[in-house]
Every structure is written in C-alpha cells, then in structure tokens.
C-alpha atoms as a PDB file:
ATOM      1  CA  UNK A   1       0.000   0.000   0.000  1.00  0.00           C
ATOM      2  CA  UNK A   2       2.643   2.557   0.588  1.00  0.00           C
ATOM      3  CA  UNK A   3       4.098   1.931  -3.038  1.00  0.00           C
ATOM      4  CA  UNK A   4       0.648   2.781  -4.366  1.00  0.00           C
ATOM      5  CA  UNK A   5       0.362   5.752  -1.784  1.00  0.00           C
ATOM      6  CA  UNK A   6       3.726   7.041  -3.093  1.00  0.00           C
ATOM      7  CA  UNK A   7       3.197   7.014  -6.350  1.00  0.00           C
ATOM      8  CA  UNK A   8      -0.260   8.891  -6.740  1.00  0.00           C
ATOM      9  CA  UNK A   9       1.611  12.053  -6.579  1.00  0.00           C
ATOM     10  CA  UNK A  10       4.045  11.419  -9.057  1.00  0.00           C
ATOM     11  CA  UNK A  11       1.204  10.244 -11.158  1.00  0.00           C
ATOM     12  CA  UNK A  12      -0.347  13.740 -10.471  1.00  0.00           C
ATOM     13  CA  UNK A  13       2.356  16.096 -10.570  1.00  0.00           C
ATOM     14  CA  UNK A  14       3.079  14.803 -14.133  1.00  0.00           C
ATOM     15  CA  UNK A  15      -0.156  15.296 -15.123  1.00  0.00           C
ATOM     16  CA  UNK A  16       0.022  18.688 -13.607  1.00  0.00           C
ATOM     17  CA  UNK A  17       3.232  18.827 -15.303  1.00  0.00           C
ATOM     18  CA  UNK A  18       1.818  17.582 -19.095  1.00  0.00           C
ATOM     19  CA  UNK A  19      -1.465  20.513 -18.345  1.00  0.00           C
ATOM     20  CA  UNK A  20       1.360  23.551 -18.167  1.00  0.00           C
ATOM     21  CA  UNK A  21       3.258  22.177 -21.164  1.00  0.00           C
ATOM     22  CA  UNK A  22      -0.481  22.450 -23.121  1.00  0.00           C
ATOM     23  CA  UNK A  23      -1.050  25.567 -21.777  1.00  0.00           C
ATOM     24  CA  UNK A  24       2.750  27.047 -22.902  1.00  0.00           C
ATOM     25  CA  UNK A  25       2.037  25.653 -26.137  1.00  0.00           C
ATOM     26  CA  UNK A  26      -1.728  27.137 -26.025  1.00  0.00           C
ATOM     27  CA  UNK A  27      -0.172  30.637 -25.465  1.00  0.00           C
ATOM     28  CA  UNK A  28       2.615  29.754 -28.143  1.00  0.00           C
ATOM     29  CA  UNK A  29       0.707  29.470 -30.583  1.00  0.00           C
ATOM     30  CA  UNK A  30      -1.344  32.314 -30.240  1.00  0.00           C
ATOM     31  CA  UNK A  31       1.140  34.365 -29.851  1.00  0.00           C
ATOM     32  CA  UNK A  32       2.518  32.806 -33.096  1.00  0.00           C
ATOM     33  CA  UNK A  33      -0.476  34.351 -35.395  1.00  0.00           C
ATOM     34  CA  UNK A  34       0.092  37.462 -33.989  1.00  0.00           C
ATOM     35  CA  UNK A  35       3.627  37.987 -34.811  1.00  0.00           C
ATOM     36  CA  UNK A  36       3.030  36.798 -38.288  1.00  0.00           C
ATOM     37  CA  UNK A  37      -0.432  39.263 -38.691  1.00  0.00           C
ATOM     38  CA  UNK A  38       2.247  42.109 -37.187  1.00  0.00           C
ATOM     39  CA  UNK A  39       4.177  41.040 -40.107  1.00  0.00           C
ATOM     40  CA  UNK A  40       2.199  40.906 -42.815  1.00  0.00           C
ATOM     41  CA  UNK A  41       0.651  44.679 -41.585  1.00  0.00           C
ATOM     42  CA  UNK A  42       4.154  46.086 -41.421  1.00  0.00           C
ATOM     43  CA  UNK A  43       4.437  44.422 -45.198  1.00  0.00           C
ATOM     44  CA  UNK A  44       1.010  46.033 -45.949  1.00  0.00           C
ATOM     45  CA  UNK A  45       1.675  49.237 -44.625  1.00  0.00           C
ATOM     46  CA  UNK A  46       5.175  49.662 -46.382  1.00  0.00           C
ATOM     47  CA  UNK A  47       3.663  48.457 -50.061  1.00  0.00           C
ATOM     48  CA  UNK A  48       0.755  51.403 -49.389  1.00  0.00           C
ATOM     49  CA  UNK A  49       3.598  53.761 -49.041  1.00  0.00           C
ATOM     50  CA  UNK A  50       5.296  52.748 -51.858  1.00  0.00           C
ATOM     51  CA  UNK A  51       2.239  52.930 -54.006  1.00  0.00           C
ATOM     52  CA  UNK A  52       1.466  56.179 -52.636  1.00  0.00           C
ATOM     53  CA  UNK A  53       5.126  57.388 -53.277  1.00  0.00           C
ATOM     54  CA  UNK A  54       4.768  55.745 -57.140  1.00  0.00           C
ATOM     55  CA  UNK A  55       1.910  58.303 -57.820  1.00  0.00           C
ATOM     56  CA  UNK A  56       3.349  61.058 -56.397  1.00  0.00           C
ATOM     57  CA  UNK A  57       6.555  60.539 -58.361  1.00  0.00           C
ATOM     58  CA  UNK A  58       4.686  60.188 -61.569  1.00  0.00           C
ATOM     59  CA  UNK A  59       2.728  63.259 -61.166  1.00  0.00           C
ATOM     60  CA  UNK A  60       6.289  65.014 -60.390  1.00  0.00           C
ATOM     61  CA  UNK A  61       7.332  63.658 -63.618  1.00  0.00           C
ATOM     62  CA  UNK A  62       4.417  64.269 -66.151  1.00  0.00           C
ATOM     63  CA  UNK A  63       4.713  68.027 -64.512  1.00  0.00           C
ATOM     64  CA  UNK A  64       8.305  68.726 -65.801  1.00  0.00           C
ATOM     65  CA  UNK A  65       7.498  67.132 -68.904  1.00  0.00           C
ATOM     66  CA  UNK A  66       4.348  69.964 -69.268  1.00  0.00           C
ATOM     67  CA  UNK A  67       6.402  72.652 -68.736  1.00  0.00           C
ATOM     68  CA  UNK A  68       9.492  71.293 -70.465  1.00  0.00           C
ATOM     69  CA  UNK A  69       7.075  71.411 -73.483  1.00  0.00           C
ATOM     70  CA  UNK A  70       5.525  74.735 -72.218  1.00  0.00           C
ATOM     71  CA  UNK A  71       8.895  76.164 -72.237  1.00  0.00           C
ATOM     72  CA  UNK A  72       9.958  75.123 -75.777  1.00  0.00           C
ATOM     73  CA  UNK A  73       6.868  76.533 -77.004  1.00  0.00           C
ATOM     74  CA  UNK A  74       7.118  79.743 -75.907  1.00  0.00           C
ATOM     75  CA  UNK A  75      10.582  79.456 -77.059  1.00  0.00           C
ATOM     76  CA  UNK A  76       9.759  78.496 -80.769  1.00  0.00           C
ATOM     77  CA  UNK A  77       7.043  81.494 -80.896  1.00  0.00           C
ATOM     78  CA  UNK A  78       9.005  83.999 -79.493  1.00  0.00           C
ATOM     79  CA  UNK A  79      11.998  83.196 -81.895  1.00  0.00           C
ATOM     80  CA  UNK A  80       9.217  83.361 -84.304  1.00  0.00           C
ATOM     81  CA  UNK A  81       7.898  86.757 -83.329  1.00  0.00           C
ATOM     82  CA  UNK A  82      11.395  88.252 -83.345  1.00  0.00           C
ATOM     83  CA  UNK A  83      11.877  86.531 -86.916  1.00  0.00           C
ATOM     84  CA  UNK A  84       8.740  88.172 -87.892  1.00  0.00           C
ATOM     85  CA  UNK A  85       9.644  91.477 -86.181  1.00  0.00           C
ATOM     86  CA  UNK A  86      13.427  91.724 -87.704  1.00  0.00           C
ATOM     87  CA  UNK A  87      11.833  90.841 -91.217  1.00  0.00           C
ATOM     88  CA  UNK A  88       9.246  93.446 -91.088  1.00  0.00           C
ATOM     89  CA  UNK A  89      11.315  96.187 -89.739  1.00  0.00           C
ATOM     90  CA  UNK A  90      14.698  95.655 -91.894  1.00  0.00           C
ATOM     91  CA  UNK A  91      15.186  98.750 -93.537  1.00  0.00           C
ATOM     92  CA  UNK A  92      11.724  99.938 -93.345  1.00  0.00           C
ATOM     93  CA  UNK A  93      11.634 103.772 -92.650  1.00  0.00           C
ATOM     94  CA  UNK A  94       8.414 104.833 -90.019  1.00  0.00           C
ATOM     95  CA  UNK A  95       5.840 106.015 -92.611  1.00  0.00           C
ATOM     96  CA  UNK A  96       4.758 109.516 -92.683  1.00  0.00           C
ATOM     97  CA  UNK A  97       1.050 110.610 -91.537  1.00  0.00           C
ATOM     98  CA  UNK A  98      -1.040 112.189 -94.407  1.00  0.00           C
ATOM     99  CA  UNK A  99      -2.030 114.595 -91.983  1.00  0.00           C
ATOM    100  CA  UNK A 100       1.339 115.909 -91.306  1.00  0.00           C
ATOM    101  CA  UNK A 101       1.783 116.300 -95.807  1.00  0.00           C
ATOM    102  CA  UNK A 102       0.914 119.653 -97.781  1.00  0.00           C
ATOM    103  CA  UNK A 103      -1.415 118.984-100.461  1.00  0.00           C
ATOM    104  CA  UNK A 104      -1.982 122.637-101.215  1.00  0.00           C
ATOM    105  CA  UNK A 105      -1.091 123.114-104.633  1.00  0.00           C
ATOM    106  CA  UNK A 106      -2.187 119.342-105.778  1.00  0.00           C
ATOM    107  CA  UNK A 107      -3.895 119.103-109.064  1.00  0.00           C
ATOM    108  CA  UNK A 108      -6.753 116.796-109.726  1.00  0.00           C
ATOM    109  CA  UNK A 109      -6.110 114.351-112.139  1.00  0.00           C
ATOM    110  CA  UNK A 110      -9.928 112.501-112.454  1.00  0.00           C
ATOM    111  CA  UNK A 111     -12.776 112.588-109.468  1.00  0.00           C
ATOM    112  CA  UNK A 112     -15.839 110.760-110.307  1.00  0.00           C
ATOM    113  CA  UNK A 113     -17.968 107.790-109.203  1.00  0.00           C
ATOM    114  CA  UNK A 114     -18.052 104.059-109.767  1.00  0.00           C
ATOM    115  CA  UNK A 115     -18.428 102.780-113.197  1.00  0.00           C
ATOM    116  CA  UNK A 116     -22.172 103.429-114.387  1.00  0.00           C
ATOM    117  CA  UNK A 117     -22.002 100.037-116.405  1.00  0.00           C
ATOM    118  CA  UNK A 118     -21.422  97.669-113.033  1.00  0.00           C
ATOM    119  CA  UNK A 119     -24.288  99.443-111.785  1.00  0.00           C
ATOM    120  CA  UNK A 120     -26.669  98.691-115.049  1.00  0.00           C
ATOM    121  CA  UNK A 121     -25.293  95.331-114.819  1.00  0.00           C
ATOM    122  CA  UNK A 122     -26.009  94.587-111.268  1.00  0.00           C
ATOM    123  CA  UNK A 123     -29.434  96.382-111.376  1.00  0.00           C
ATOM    124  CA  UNK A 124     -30.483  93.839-114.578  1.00  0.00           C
ATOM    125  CA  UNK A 125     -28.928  90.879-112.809  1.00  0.00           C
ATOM    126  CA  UNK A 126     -30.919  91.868-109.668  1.00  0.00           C
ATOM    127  CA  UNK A 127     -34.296  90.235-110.918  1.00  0.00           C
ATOM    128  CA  UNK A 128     -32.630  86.804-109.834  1.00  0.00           C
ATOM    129  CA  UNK A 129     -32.913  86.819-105.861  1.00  0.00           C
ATOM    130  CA  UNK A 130     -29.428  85.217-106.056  1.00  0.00           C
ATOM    131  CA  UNK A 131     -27.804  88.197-107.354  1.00  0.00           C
ATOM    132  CA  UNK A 132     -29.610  91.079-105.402  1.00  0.00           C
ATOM    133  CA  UNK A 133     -27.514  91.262-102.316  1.00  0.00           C
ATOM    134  CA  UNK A 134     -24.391  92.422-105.124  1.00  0.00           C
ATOM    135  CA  UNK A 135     -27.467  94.463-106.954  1.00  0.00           C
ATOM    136  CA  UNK A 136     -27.898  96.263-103.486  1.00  0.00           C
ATOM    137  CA  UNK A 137     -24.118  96.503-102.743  1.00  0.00           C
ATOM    138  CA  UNK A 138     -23.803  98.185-106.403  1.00  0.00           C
ATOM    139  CA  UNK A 139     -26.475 100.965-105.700  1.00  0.00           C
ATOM    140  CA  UNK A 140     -24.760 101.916-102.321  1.00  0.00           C
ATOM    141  CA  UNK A 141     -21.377 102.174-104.350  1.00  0.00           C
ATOM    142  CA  UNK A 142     -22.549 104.333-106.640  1.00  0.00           C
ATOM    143  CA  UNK A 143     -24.980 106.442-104.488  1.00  0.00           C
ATOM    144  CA  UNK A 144     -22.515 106.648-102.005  1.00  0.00           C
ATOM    145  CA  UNK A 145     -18.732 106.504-102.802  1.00  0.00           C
ATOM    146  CA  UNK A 146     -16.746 108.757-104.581  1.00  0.00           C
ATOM    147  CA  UNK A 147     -12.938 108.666-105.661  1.00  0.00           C
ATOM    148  CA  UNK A 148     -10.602 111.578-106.827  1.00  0.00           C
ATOM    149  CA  UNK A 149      -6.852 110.967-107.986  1.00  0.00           C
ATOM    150  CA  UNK A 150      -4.411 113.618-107.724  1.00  0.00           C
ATOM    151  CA  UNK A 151      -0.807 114.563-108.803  1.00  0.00           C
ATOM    152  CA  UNK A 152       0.122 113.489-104.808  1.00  0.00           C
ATOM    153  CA  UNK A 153      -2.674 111.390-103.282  1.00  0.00           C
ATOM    154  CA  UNK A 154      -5.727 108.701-103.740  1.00  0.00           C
ATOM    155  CA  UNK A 155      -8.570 109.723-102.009  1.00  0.00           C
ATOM    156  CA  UNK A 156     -11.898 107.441-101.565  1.00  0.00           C
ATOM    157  CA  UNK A 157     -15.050 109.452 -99.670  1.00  0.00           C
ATOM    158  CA  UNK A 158     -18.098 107.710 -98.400  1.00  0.00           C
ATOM    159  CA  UNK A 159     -21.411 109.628 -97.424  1.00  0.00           C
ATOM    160  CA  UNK A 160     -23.193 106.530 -96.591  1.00  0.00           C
ATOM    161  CA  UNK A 161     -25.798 107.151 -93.718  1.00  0.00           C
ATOM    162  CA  UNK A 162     -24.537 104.446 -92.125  1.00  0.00           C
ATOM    163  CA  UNK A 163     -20.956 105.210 -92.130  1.00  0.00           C
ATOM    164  CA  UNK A 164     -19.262 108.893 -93.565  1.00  0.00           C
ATOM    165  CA  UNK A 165     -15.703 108.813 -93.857  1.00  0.00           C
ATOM    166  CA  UNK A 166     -12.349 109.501 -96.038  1.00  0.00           C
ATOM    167  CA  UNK A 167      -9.468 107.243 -96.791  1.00  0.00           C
ATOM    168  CA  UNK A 168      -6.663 109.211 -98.462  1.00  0.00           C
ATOM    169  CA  UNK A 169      -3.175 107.801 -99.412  1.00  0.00           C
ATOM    170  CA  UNK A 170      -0.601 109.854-100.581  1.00  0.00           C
ATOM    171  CA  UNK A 171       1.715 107.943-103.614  1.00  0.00           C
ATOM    172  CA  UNK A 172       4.751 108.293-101.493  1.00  0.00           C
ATOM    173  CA  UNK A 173       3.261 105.704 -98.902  1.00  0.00           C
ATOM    174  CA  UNK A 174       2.596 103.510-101.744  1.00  0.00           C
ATOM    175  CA  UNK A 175       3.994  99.774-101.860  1.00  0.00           C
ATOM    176  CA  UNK A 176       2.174  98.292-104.733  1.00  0.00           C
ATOM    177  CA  UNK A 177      -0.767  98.503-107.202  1.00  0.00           C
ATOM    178  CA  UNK A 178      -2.647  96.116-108.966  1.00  0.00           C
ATOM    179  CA  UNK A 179      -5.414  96.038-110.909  1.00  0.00           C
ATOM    180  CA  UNK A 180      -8.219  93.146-112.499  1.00  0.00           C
ATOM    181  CA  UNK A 181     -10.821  93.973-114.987  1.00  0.00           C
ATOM    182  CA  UNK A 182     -14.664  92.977-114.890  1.00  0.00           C
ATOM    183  CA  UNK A 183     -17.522  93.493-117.097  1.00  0.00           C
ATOM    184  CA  UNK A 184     -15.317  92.508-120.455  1.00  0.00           C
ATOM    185  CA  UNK A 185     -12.681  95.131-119.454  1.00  0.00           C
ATOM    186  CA  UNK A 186     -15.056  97.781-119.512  1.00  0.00           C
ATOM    187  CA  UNK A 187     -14.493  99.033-115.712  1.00  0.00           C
ATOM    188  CA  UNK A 188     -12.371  97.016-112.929  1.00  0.00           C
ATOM    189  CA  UNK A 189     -11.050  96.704-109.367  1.00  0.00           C
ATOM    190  CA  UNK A 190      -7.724  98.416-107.516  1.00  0.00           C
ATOM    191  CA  UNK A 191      -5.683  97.649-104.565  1.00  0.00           C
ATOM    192  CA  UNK A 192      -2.985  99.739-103.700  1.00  0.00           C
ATOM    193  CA  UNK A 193      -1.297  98.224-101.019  1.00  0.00           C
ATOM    194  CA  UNK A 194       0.738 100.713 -98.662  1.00  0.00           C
ATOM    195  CA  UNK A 195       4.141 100.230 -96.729  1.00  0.00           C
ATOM    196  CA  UNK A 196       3.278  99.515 -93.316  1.00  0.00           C
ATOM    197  CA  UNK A 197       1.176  96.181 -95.249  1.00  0.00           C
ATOM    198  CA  UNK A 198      -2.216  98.327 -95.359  1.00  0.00           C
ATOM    199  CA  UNK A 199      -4.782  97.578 -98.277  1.00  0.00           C
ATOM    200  CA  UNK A 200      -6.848 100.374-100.036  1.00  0.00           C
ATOM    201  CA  UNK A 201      -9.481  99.211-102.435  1.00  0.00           C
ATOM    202  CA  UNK A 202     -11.195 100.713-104.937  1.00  0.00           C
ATOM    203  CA  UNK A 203     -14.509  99.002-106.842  1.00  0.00           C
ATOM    204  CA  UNK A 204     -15.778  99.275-109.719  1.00  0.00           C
ATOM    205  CA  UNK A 205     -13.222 102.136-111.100  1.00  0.00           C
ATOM    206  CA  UNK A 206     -13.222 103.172-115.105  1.00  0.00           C
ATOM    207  CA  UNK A 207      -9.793 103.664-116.725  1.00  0.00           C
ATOM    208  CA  UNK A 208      -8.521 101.208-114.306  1.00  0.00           C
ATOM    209  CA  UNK A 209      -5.530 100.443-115.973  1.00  0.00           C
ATOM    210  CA  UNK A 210      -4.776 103.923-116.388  1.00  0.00           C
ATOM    211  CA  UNK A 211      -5.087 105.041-113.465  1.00  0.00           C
ATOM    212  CA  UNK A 212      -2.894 102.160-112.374  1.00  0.00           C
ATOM    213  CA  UNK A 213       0.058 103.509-114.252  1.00  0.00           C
ATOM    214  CA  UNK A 214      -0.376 106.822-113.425  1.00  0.00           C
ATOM    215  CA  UNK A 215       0.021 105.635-109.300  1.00  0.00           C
ATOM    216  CA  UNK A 216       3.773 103.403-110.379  1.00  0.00           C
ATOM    217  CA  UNK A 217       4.739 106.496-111.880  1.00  0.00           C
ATOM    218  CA  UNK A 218       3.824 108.574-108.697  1.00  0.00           C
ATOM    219  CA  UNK A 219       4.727 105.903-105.825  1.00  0.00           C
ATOM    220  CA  UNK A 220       8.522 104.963-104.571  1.00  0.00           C
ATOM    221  CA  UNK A 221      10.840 103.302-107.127  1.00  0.00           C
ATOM    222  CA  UNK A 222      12.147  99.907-106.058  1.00  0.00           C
ATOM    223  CA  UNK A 223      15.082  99.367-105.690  1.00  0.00           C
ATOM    224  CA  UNK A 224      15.918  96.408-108.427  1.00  0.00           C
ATOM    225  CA  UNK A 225      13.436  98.150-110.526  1.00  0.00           C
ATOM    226  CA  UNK A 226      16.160 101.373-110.476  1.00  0.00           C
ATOM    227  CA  UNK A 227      18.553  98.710-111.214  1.00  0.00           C
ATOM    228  CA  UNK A 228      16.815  96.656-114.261  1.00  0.00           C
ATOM    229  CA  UNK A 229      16.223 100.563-115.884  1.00  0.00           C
ATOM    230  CA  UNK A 230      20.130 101.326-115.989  1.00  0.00           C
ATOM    231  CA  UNK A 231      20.904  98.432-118.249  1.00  0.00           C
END
C-alpha cells in the first residue's frame, strides 16, 4: 500500500506537469499568429507607401514634362515673333502721316464715281434673288462713294448714312498697285497696297488700268526696278 500511496503524486504532478506544457504551447501558438499578422501589416503598410510614393513621383514627372514642353513653345514662338519682327522692320523707314503732308497746290487728275455700267449690270442681274444682295451693294457704291486721284494722293469718300468717312493715301506711302478687270474690261477693281502692309481698295473704277500707271509712276521706285532701268 505505501508503493501505491507514493506514487499517486508522481502520477499527479506529471499530469500537472503535461497541463502547463499544453497551456505554454496554447499561449505559443497564439502568440505565433500574432507575430506573423504584425508582419504581414508592417508588409502592408510599407507596399501602401510605396504605391502612394509611385503616384506622387509620376505626377512630379508628367509636370516637368508639361512645362518642359511649355517652355519650348514659348521658345519656338518667341523666336518666331522676333523673326517676324526683324523681317518686317529691316530697312523699313516709319511712314509719314497724311495729316502731317501739304497737299496745297495738288492738281486733280480725275474725281468721279463708280463705273455706271457695273451698276446697269447689277441692277439687270438683280431680278434673280441670287444676285440682289451684289445688286444692293452696287447701288450703295454708286450712291454713295466717290474717288478723286491727284498729282500726290488717292482719295476714296463715303457719305453713306450708315458710315461717312475719307481714306486718303498719298503715292509716297505707296507699296504696290494692282489692278483686275470685270464686265469685259469695260471698268475694274484696284488695290494699292501701302508700306506699313495696309490695303486700299477701290470698286468698280473706269480707266482702271490707267489710273494704275499713273500711281507706279507717282509711288517709290524699287530698288531692283532702279537697277533693271540702268541696263
């Protein structure tokens, strides 16, 4: 009996013994999850920043790129607009105001009104309802425009009610002329074109091509043209 009575407490200490190796292995492996869920957060949390970072650093990048491109634009227009400027203003002399010019002792050459035949033309035409927006414009021309040609200046006066004014250009401000005939030759358009790149035009105008040739021989000589006439 006091074998028996002996050994009951070994019996139970190592069953108290194999209950606080469960329990350590119990608490092991929770703790186990734990440090691998702490892991996987800490990988979580450092691929968010990086994919936060990768944005940011592509935004950075596509925002040089704009103004890189910004930059070379403004660049190419400026260079452009000093091309431009340096062509227009090589050797080209500020051109006088009419105002400022004496016209005193000018002689007129012709003064009249646009040709009477583009107005009997237009006014025939005008029956179609295609052609009597030109049939209008013709009447206003020749109720209301009238051009004189000097021995120093082109003048064009309107007394239109809706508009009364006076272009004058004196042949010394003169670029170019040019000239097309209508109504089989009979009367034509004019555009003189002045220095500073101005347009004057002038509709409907008899003697066209006369009066042409009497502006070249008025306006600036050209250069190569004073050239070509030596030889």
């Amino acid at each position: 009996m006091s074998i028996s009575i002996n050994a009951l407490p070994l019996r139970i200490s190592r069953a108290q013994y194999t209950s606080v190796s469960a329990k350590r292995n119990v608490a092991a492996s929770l703790r186990a999850p734990s440090r691998k869920s702490a892991a996987r957060s800490l990988r979580t949390v450092v691929r968010a920043e990086d994919g936060d970072a990768a944005p940011q650093s592509d935004d950075t990048d596509f925002e040089a790129k704009l103004n890189a491109l910004k930059g070379k634009k403004g660049a190419k227009r400026e260079k452009r607009e000093a091309q431009a400027a340096k062509k227009g203003g090589m050797g080209a002399a500020p051109m006088q105001d009419v105002k400022d010019m004496d016209f005193s002792d000018e002689v007129v050459f012709w003064e009249g009104k646009p040709a009477t035949g583009d107005l009997a033309v237009n006014v025939a035409l005008g029956a179609t309802l295609l052609w009597l927006p030109l049939t209008l414009a013709s009447i206003g021309r020749y109720a209301f425009l009238k051009y004189k040609f000097t021995d120093k200046r082109v003048i064009i006066e309107s007394t239109s009610p809706l508009e009364t004014s006076t272009s004058e250009v004196a042949y010394s401000q003169v670029k170019d002329v040019i000239s097309i005939g209508r109504g089989v030759g009979l009367w034509g358009d004019m555009v003189i074109t002045l220095q500073n790149g101005e347009k004057l035009e002038l509709r409907s105008l008899e003697r066209f091509k006369e009066f042409e040739t009497y502006i070249r021989e008025r306006m600036p000589k050209v250069q190569g043209d004073a050239d070509t006439s030596t030889f």
